[in-house]
N, C-alpha and C. Protein backbone atom coordinates (compact mmCIF):
# COMPACT_ATOMS: atom_id res chain seq x y z
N UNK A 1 18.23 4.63 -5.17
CA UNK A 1 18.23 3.71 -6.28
C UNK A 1 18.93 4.28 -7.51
N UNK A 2 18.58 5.36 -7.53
CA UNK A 2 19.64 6.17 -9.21
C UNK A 2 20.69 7.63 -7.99
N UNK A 3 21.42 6.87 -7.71
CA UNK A 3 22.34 8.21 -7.31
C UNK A 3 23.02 8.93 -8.26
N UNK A 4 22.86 8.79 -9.28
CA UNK A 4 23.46 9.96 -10.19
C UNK A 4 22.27 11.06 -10.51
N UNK A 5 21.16 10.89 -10.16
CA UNK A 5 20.20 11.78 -10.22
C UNK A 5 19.86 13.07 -8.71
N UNK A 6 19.70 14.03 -9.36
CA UNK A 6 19.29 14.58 -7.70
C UNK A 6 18.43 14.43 -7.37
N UNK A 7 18.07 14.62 -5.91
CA UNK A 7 16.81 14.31 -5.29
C UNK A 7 15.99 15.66 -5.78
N UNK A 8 14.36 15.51 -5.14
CA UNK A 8 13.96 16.51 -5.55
C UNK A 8 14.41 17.98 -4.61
N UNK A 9 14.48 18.12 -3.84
CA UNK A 9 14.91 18.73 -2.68
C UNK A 9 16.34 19.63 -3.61
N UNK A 10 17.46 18.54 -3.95
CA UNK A 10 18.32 18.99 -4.89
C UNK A 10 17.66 20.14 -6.35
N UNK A 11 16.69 19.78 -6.76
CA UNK A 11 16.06 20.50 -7.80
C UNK A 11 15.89 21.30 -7.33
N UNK A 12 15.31 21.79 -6.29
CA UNK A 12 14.64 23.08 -5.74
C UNK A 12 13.41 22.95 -5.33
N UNK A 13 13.14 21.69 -4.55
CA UNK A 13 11.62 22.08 -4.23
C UNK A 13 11.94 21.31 -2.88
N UNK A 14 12.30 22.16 -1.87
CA UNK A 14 12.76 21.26 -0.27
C UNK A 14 11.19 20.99 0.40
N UNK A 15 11.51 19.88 1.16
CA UNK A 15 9.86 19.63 1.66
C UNK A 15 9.60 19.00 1.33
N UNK A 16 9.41 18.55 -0.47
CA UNK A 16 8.65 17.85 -1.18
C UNK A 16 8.77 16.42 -0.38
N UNK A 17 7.28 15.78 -0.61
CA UNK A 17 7.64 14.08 -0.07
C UNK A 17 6.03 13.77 -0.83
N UNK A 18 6.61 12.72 -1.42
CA UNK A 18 5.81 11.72 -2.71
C UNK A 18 5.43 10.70 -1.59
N UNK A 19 3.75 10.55 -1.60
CA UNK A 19 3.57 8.95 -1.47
C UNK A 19 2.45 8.26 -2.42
N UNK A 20 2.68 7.04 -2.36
CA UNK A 20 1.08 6.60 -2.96
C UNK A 20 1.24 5.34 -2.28
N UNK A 21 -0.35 4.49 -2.38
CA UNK A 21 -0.38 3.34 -1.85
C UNK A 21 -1.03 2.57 -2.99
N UNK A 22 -1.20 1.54 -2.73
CA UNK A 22 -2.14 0.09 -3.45
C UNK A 22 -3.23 -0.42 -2.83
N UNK A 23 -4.10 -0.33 -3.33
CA UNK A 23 -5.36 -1.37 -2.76
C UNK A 23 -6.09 -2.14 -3.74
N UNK A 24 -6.81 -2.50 -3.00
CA UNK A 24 -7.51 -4.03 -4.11
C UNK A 24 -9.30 -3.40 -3.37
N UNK A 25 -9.97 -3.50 -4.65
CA UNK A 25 -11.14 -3.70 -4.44
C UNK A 25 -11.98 -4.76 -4.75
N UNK A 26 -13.34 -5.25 -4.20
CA UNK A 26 -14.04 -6.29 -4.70
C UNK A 26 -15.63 -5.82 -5.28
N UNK A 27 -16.21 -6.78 -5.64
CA UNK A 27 -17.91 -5.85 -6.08
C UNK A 27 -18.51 -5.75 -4.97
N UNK A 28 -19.66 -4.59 -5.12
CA UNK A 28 -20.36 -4.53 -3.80
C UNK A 28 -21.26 -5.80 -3.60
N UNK A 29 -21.60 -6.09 -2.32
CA UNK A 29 -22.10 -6.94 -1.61
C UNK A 29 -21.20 -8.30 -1.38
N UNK A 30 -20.02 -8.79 -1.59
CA UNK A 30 -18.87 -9.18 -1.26
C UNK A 30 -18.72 -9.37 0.04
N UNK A 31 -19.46 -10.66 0.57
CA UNK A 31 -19.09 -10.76 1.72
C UNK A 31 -18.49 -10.46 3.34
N UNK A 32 -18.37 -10.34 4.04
CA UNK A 32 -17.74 -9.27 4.81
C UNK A 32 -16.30 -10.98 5.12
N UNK A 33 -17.27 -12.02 5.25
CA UNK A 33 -16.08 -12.97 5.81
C UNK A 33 -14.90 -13.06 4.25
N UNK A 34 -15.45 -13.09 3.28
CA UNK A 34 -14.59 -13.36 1.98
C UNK A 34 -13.45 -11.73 1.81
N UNK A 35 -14.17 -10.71 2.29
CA UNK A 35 -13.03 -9.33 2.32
C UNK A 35 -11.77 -9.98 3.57
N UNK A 36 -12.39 -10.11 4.74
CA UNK A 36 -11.78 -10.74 5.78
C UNK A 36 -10.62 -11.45 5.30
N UNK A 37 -10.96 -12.28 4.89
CA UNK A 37 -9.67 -13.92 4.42
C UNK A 37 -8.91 -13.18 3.45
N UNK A 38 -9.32 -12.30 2.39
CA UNK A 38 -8.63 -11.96 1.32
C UNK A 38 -7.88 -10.61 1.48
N UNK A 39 -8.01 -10.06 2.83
CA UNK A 39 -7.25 -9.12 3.39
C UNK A 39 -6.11 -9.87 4.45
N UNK A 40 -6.29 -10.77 5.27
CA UNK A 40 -5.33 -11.30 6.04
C UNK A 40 -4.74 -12.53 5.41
N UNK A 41 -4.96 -12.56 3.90
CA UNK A 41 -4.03 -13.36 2.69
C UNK A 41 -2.98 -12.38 2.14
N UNK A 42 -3.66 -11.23 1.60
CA UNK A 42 -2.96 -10.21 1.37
C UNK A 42 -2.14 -9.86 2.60
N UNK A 43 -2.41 -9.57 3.83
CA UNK A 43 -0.90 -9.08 5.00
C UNK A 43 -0.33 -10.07 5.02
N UNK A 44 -0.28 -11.67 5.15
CA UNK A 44 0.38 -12.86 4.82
C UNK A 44 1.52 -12.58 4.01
N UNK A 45 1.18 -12.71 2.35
CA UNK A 45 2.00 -12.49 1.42
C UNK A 45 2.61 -11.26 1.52
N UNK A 46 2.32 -10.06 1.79
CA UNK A 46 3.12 -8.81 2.24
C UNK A 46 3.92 -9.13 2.82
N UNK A 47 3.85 -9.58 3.97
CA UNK A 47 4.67 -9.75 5.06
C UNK A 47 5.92 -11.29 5.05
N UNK A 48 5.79 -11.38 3.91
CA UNK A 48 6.68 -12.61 3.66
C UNK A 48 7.78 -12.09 3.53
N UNK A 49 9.06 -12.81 3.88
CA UNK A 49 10.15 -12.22 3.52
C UNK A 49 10.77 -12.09 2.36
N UNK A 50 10.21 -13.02 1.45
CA UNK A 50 10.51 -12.91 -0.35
C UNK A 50 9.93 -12.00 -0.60
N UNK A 51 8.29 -11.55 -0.44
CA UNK A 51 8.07 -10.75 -0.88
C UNK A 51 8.14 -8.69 -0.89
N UNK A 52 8.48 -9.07 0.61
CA UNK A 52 9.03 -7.80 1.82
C UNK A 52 10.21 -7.62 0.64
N UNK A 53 11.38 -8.55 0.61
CA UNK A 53 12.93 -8.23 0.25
C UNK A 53 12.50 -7.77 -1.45
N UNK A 54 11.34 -8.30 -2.06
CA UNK A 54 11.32 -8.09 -3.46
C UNK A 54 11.02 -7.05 -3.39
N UNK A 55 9.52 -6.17 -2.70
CA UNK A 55 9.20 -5.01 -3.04
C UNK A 55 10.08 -3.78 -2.55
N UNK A 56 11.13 -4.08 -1.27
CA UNK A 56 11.62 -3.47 -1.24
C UNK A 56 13.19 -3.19 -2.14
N UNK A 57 13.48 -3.85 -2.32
CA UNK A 57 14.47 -3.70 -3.81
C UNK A 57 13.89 -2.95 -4.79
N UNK A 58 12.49 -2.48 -5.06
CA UNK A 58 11.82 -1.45 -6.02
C UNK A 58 11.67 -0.68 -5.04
N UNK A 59 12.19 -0.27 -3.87
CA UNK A 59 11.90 1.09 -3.55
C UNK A 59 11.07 1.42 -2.19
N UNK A 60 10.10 -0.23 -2.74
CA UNK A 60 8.40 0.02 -1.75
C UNK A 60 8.95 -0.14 0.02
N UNK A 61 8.12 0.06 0.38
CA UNK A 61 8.06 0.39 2.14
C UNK A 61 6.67 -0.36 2.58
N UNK A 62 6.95 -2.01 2.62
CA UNK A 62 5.88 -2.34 3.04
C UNK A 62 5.32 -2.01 4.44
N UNK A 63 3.98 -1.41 4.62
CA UNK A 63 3.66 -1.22 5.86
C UNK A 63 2.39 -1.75 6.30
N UNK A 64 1.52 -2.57 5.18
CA UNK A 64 0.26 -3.16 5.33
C UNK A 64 -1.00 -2.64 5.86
N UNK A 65 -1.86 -2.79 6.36
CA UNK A 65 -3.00 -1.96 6.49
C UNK A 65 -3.18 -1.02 7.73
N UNK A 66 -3.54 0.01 7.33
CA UNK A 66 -3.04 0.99 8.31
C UNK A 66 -5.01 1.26 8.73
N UNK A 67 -4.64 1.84 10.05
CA UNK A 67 -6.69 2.01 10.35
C UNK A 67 -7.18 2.82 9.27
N UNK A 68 -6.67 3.64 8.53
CA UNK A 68 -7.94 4.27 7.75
C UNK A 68 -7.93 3.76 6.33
N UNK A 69 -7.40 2.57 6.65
CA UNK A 69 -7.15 1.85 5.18
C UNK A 69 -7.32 0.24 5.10
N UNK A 70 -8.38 0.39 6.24
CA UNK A 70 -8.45 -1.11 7.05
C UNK A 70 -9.53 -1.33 5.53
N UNK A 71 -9.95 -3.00 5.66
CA UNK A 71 -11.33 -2.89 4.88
C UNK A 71 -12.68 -1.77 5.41
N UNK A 72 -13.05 -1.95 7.08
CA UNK A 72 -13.88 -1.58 6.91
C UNK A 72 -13.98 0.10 7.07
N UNK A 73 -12.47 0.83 7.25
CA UNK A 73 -12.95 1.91 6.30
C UNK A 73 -12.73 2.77 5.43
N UNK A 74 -12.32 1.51 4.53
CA UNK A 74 -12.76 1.90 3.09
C UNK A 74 -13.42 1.86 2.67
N UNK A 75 -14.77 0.43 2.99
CA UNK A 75 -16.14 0.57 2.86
C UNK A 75 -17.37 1.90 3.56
N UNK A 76 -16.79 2.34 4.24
CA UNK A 76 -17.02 3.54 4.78
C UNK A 76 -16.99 4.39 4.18
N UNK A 77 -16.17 4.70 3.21
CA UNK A 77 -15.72 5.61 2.30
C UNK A 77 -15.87 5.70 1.04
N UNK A 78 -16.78 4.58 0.61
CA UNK A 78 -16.86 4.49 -0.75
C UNK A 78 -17.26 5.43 -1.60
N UNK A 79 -17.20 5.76 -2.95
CA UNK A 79 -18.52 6.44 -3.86
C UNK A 79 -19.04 5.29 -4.25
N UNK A 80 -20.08 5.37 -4.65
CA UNK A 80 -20.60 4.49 -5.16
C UNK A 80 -21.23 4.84 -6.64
């Protein structure tokens, strides 16, 4: 996206690899069917091609919910 910049690797730090992700949370006791619908709304709109071609023009790498990032375990994982 900025090729006049070096990568980091170019700086001096080879190896390096950046990630982060996005998630959405709801309040506890939140239904299990209402997480349901509002997670396979969310891979819907991910997976659209407007929205696929938009986020990837910023860079993003849509890949949608991966098993340890499913709802249920993240509810697994909570602090509370």
């Amino acid at each position: 996206m900025a090729p006049e910049l070096p990568t980091i690797a170019e700086s001096g730090l080879p190896g390096f690899e950046m990630n982060g992700w996005f998630g959405t949370v709801a309040p506890a006791g939140t239904p299990a069917p209402v997480i349901a619908k509002l997670n396979s709304e969310y891979q819907r709109v991910l997976h659209s091609p407007e929205v696929r071609e938009r986020l990837e023009s910023f860079g993003f790498e849509v890949v949608g919910t991966r098993p340890r990032s499913s709802p249920p375990a993240c509810a697994a994982n909570r602090r509370d």
